[in-house]
C-alpha atoms as a PDB file:
ATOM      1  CA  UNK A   1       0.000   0.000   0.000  1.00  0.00           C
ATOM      2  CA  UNK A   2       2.862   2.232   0.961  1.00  0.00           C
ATOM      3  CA  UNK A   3       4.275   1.799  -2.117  1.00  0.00           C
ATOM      4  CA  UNK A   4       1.571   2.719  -4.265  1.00  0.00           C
ATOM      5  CA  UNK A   5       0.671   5.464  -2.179  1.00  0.00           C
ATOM      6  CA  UNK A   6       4.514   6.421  -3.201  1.00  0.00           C
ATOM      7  CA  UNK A   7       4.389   5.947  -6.651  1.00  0.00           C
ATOM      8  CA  UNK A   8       1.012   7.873  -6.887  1.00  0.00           C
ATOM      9  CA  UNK A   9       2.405  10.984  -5.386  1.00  0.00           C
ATOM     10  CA  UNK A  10       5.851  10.973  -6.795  1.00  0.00           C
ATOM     11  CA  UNK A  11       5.191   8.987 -10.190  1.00  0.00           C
ATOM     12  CA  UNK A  12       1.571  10.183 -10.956  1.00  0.00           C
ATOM     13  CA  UNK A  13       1.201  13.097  -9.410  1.00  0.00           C
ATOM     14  CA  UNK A  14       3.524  15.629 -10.742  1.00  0.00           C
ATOM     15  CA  UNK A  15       2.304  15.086 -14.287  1.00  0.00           C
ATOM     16  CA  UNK A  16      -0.981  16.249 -13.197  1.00  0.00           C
ATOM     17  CA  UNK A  17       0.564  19.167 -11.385  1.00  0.00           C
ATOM     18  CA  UNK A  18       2.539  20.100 -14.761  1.00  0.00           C
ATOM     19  CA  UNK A  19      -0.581  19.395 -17.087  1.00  0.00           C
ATOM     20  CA  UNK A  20      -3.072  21.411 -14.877  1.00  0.00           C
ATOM     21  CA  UNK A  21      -0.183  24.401 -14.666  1.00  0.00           C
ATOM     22  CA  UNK A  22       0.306  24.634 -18.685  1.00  0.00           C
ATOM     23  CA  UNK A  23      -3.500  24.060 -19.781  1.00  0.00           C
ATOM     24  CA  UNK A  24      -5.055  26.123 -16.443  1.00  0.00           C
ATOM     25  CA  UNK A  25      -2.639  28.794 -17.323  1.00  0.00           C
ATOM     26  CA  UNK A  26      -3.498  28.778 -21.289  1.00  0.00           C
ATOM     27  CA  UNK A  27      -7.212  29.037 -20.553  1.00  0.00           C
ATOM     28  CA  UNK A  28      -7.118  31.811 -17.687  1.00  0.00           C
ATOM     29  CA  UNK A  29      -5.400  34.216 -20.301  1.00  0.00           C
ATOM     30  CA  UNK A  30      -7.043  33.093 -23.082  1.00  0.00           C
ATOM     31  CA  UNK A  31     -10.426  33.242 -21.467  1.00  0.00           C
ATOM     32  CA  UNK A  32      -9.945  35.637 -18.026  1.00  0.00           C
ATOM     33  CA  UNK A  33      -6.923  38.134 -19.561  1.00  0.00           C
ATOM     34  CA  UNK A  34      -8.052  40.679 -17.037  1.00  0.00           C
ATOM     35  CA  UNK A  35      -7.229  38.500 -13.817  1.00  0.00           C
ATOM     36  CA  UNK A  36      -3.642  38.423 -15.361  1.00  0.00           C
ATOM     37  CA  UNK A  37      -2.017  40.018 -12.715  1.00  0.00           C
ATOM     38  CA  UNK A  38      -0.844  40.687  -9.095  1.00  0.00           C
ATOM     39  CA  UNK A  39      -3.572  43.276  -7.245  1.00  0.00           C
ATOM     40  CA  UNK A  40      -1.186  45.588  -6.456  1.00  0.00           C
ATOM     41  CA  UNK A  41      -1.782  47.458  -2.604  1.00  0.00           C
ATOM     42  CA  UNK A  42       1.942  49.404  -2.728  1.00  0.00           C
ATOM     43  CA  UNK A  43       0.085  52.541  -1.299  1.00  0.00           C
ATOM     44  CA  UNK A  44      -0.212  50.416   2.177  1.00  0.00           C
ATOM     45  CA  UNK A  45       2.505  49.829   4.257  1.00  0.00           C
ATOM     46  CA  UNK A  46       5.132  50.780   1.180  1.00  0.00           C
ATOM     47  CA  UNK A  47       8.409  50.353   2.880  1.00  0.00           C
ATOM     48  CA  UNK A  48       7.331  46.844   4.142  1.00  0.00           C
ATOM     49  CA  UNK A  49       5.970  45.781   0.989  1.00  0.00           C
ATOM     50  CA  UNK A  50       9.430  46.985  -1.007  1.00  0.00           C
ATOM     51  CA  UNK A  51      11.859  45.269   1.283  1.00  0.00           C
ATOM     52  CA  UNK A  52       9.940  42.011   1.605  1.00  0.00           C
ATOM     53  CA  UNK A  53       9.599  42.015  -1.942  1.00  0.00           C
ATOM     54  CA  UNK A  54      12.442  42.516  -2.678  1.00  0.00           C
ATOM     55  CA  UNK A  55      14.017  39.728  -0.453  1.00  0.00           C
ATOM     56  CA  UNK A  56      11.298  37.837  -1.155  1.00  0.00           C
ATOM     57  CA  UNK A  57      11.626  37.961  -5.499  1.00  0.00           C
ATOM     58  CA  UNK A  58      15.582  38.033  -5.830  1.00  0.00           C
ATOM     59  CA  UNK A  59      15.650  34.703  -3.464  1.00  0.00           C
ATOM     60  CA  UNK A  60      13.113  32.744  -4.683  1.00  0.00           C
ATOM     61  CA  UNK A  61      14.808  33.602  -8.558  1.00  0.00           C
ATOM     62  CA  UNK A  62      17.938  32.434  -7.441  1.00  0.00           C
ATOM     63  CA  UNK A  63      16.308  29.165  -5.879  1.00  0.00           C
ATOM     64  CA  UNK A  64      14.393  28.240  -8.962  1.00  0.00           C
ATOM     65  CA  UNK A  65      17.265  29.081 -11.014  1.00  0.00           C
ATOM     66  CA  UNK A  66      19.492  26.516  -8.849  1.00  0.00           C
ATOM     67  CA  UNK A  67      16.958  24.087  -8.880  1.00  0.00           C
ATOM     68  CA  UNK A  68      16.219  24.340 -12.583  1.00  0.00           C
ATOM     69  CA  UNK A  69      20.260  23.668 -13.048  1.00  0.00           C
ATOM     70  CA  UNK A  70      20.542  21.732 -10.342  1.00  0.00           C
ATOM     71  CA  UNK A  71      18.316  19.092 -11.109  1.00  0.00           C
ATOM     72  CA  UNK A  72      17.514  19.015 -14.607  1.00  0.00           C
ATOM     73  CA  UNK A  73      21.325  19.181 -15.913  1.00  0.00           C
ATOM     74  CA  UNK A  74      21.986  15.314 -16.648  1.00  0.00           C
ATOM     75  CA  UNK A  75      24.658  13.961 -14.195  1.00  0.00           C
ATOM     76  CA  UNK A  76      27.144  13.250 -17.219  1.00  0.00           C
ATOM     77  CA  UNK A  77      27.320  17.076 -17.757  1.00  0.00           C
ATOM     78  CA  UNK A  78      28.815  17.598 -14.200  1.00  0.00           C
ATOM     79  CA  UNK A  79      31.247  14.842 -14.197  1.00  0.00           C
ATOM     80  CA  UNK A  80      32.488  16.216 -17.800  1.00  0.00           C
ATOM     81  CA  UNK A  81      33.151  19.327 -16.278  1.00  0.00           C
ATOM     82  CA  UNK A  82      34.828  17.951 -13.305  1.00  0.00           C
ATOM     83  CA  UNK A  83      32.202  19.028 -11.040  1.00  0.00           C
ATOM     84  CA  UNK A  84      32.268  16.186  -7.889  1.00  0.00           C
ATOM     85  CA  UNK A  85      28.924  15.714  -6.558  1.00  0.00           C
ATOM     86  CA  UNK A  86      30.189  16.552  -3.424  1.00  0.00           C
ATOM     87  CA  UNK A  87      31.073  20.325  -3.973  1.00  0.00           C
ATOM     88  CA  UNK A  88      27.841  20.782  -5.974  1.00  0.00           C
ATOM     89  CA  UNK A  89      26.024  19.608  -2.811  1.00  0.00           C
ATOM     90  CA  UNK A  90      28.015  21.961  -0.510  1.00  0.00           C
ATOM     91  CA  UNK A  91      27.232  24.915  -3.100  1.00  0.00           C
ATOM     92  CA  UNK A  92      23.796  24.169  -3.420  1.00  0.00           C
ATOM     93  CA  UNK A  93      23.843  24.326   0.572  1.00  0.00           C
ATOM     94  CA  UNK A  94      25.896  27.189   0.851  1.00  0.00           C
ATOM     95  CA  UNK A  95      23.771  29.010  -2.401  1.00  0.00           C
ATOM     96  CA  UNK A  96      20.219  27.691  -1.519  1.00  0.00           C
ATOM     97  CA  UNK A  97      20.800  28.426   2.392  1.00  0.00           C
ATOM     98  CA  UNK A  98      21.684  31.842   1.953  1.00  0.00           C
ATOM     99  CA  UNK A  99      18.697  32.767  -0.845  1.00  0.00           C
ATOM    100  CA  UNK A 100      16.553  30.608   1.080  1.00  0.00           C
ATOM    101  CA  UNK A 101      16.986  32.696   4.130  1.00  0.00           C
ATOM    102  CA  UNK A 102      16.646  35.995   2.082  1.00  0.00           C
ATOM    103  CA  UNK A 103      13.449  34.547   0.380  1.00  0.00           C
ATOM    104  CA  UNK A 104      11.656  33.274   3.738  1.00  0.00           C
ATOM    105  CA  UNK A 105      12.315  36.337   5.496  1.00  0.00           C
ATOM    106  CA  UNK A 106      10.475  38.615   2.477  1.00  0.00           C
ATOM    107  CA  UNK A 107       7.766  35.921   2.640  1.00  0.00           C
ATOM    108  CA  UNK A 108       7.681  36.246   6.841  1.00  0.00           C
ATOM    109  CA  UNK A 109       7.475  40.448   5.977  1.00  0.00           C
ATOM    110  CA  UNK A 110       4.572  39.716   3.182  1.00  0.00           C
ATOM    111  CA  UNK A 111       2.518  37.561   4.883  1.00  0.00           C
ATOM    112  CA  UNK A 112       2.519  39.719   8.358  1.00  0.00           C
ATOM    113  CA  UNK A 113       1.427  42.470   6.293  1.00  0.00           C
ATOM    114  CA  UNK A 114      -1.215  40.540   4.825  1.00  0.00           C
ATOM    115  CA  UNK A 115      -2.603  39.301   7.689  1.00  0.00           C
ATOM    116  CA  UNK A 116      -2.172  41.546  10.110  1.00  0.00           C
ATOM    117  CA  UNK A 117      -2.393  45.058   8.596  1.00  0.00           C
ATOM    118  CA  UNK A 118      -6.535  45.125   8.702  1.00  0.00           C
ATOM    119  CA  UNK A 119      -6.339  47.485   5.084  1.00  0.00           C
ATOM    120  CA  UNK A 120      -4.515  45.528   3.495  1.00  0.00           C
ATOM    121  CA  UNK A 121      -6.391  42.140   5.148  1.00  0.00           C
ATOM    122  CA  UNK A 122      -9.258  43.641   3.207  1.00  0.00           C
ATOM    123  CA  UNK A 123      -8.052  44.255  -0.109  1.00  0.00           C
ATOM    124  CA  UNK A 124      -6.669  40.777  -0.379  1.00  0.00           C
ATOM    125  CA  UNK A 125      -8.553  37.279  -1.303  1.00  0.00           C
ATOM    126  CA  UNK A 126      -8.396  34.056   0.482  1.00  0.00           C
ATOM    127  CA  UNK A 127      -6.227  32.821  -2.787  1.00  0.00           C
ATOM    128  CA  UNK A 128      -3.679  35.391  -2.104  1.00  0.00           C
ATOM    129  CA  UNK A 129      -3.094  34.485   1.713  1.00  0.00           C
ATOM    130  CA  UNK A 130      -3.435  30.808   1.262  1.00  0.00           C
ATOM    131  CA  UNK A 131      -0.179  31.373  -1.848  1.00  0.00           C
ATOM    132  CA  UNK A 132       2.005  33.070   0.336  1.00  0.00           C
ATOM    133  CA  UNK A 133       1.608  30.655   3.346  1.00  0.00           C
ATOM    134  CA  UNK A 134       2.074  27.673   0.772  1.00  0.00           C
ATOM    135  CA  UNK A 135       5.046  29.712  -0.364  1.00  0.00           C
ATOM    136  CA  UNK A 136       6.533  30.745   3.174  1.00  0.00           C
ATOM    137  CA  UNK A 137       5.802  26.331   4.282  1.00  0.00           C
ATOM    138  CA  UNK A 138       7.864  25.280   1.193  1.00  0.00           C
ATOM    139  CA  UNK A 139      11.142  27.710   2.129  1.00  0.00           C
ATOM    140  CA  UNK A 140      11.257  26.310   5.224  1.00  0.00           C
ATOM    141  CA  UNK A 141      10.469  22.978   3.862  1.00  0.00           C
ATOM    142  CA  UNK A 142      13.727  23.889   1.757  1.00  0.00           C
ATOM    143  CA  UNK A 143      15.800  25.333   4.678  1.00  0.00           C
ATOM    144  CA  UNK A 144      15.217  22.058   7.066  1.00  0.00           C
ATOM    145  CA  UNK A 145      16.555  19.856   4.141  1.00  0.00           C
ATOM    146  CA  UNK A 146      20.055  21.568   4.885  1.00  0.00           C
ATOM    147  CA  UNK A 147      20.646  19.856   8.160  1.00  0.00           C
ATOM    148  CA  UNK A 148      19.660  16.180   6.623  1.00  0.00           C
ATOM    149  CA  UNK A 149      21.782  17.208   3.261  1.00  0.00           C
ATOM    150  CA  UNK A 150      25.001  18.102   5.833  1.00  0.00           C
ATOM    151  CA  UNK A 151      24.774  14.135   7.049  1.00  0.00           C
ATOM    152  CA  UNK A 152      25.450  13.203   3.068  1.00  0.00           C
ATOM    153  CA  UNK A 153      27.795  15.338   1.835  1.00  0.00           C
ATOM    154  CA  UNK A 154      29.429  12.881  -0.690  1.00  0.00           C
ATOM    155  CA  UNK A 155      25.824  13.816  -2.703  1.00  0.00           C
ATOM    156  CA  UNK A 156      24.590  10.286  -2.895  1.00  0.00           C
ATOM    157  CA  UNK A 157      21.288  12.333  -1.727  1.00  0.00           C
ATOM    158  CA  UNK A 158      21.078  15.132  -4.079  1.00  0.00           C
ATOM    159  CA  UNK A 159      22.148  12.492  -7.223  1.00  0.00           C
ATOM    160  CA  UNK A 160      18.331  10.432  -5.853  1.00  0.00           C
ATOM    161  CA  UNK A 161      16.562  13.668  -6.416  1.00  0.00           C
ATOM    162  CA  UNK A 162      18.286  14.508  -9.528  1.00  0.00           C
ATOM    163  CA  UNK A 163      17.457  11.064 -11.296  1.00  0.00           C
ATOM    164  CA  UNK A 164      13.740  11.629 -10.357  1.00  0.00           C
ATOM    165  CA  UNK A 165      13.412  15.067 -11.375  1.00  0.00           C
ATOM    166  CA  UNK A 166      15.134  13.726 -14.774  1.00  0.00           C
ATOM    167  CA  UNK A 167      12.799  10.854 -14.879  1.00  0.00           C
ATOM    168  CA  UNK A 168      10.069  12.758 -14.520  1.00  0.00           C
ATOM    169  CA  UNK A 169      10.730  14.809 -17.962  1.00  0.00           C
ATOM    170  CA  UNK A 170      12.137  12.082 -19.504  1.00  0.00           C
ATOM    171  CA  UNK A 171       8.893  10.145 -18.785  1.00  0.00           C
ATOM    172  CA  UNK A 172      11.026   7.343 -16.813  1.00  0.00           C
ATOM    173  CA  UNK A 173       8.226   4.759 -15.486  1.00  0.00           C
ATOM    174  CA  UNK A 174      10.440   3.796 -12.485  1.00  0.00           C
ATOM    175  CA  UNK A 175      11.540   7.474 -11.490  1.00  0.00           C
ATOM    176  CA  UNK A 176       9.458   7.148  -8.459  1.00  0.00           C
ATOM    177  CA  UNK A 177      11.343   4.281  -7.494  1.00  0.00           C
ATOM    178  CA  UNK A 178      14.602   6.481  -7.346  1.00  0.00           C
ATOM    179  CA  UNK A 179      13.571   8.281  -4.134  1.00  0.00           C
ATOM    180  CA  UNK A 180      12.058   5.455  -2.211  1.00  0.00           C
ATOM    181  CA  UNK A 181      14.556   5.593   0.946  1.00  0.00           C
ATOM    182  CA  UNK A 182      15.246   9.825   0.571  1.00  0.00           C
ATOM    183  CA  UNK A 183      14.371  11.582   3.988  1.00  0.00           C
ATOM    184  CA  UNK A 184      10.741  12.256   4.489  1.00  0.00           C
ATOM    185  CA  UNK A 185      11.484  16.213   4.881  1.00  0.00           C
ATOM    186  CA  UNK A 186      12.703  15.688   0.622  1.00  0.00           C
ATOM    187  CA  UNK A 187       9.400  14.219   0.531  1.00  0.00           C
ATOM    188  CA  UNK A 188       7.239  16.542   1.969  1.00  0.00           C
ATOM    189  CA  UNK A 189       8.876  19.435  -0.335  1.00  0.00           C
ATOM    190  CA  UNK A 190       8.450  17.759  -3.072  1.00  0.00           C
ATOM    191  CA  UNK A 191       4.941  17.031  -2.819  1.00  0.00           C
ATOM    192  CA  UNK A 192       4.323  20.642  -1.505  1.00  0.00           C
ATOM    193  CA  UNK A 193       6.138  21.571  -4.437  1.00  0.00           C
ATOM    194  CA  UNK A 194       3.733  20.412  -7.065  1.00  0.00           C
ATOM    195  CA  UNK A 195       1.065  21.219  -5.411  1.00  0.00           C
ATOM    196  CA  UNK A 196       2.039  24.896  -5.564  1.00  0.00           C
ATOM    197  CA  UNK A 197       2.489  24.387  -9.242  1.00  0.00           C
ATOM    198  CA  UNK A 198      -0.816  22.884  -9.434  1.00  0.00           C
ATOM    199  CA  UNK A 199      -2.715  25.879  -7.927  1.00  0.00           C
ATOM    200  CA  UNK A 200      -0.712  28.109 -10.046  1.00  0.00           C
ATOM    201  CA  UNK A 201      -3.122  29.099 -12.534  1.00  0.00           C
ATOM    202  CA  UNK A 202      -5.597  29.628  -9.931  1.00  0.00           C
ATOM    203  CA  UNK A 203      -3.443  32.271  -8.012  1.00  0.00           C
ATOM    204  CA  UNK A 204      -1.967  35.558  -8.760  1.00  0.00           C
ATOM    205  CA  UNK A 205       1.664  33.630  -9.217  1.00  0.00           C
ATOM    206  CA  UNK A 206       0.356  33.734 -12.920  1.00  0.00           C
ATOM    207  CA  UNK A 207       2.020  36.882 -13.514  1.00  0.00           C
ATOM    208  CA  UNK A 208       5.387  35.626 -13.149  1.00  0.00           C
ATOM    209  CA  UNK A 209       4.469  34.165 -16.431  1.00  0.00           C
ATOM    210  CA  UNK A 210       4.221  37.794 -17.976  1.00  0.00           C
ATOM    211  CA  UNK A 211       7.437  39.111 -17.619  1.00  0.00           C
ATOM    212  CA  UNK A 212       7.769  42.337 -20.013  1.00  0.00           C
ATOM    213  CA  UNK A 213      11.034  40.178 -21.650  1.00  0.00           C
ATOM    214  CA  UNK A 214       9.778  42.656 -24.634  1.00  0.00           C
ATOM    215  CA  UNK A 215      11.624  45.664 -23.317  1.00  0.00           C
ATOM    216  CA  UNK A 216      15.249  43.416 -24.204  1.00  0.00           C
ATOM    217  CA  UNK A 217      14.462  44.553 -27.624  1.00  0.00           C
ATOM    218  CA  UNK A 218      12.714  47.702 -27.453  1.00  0.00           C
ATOM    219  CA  UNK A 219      13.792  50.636 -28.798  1.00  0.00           C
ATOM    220  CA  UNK A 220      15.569  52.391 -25.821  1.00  0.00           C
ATOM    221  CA  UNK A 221      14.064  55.905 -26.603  1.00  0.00           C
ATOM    222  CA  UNK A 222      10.191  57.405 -27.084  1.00  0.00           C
ATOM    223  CA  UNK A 223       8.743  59.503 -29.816  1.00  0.00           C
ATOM    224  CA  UNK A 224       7.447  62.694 -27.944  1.00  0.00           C
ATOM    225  CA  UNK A 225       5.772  64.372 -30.124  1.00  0.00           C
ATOM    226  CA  UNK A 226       5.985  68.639 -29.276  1.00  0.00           C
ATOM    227  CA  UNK A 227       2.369  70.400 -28.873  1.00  0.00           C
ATOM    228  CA  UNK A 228       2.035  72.671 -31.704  1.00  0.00           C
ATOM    229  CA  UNK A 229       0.633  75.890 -30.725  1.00  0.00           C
ATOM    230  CA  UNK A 230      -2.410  77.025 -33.174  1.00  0.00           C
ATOM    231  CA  UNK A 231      -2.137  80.097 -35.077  1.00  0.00           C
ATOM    232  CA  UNK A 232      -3.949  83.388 -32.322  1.00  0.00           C
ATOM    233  CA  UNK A 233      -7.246  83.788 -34.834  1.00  0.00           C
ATOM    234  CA  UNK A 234      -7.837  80.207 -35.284  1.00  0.00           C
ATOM    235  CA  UNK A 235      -7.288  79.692 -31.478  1.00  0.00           C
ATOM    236  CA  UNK A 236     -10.249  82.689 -31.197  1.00  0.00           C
ATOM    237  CA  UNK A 237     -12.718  81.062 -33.179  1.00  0.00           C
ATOM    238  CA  UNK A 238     -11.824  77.625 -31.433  1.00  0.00           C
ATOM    239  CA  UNK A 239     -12.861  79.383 -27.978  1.00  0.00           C
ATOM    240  CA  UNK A 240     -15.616  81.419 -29.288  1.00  0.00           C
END
């Protein structure tokens, strides 16, 4: 029973979490464009919101950015660039720790404010408080895998998580299999993990998806066009 329980959540489940975040995220902008964005409340509680934003934004990039290489690069890459599995696991500790700490603290900042600045409280929907406690549970989630990652530094650990991840997008049947004995604390962030991606298109975490990467290419100057000043006796008859 165990085991299919296992292979459910970590064989089944995060190709319905990845289906329901492409097609739920096609069909809100196709069909709700107007919901395709973060309500902003800047105007309360400003300085809070830009520093835990801030935290909160530049450490959750550099996480998914690590995690992205760090799990999806194929194991062969890292060996051919001399890369030991044991100093990628110390940098990802050293890397994820210290944007991990930067990102939970922004959360901590956001969420207070949410919840306990009664303004705010009132401009925001259930959706957007139950994201960013989802959000703040899954950094710590992240943080407390440190201390369990310290006890195998030789990265037999990390290389588990890296062939599931892999077998996932490689549609690998048995990539479940590959985290069987990994601590439950991996476990729990993984699952919490999907599930976050899963209520993506429901949420305002849509708009990550809308990042102006237009303005690369735009033209770095605007046409401002000068107010021509009518001629006095046409301006006359204008008024009169």
């Amino acid at each position: 029973m165990l085991h299919f329980f296992h292979t459910l959540i970590f064989g089944v489940y995060p190709y319905i979490a990845l289906t329901v975040l492409a097609l739920g995220s096609i069909i809100r902008y196709d069909r709700e464009p107007y919901t395709w964005r973060a309500s902003s409340s800047q105007l309360l509680r400003r300085k809070q919101l830009m520093w835990g934003s801030v935290l909160f934004h530049v450490g959750v990039l550099f996480i998914f950015l690590g995690h992205f290489v760090g799990l999806l690069t194929p194991i062969a890459v890292w060996d051919a660039l001399g890369v030991s599995h044991s100093f990628k696991q110390i940098v990802a500790m050293t890397a994820g720790g210290i944007a991990g700490a930067m990102a939970i603290i922004g959360a901590t900042m956001l969420a207070h404010r949410r919840l306990f600045d009664p303004r705010v409280r009132a401009t925001s929907s259930t959706t957007d408080t139950l994201i960013i406690l989802l959000l703040w549970v899954q950094l710590f989630l992240g943080l407390a895998t440190i201390p369990f990652s310290m006890q195998h530094l030789d990265g037999h650990e990390m290389v588990k998580l890296m062939d599931w991840a892999q077998g996932i997008f490689t549609f690998n049947l048995a990539a479940s299999s590959y985290i069987t004995d990994v601590a439950f604390v991996f476990k729990l962030h993984l699952f919490l993990g999907l599930t976050i991606l899963l209520l993506f298109p429901f949420t305002r975490l849509v708009h990550m998806l809308s990042a102006p990467v237009r303005y690369i290419w735009r033209p770095g100057y605007q046409v401002v066009r000068k107010k021509e000043r009518l001629p006095v006796h046409i301006r006359r008859e204008v008024t009169e």
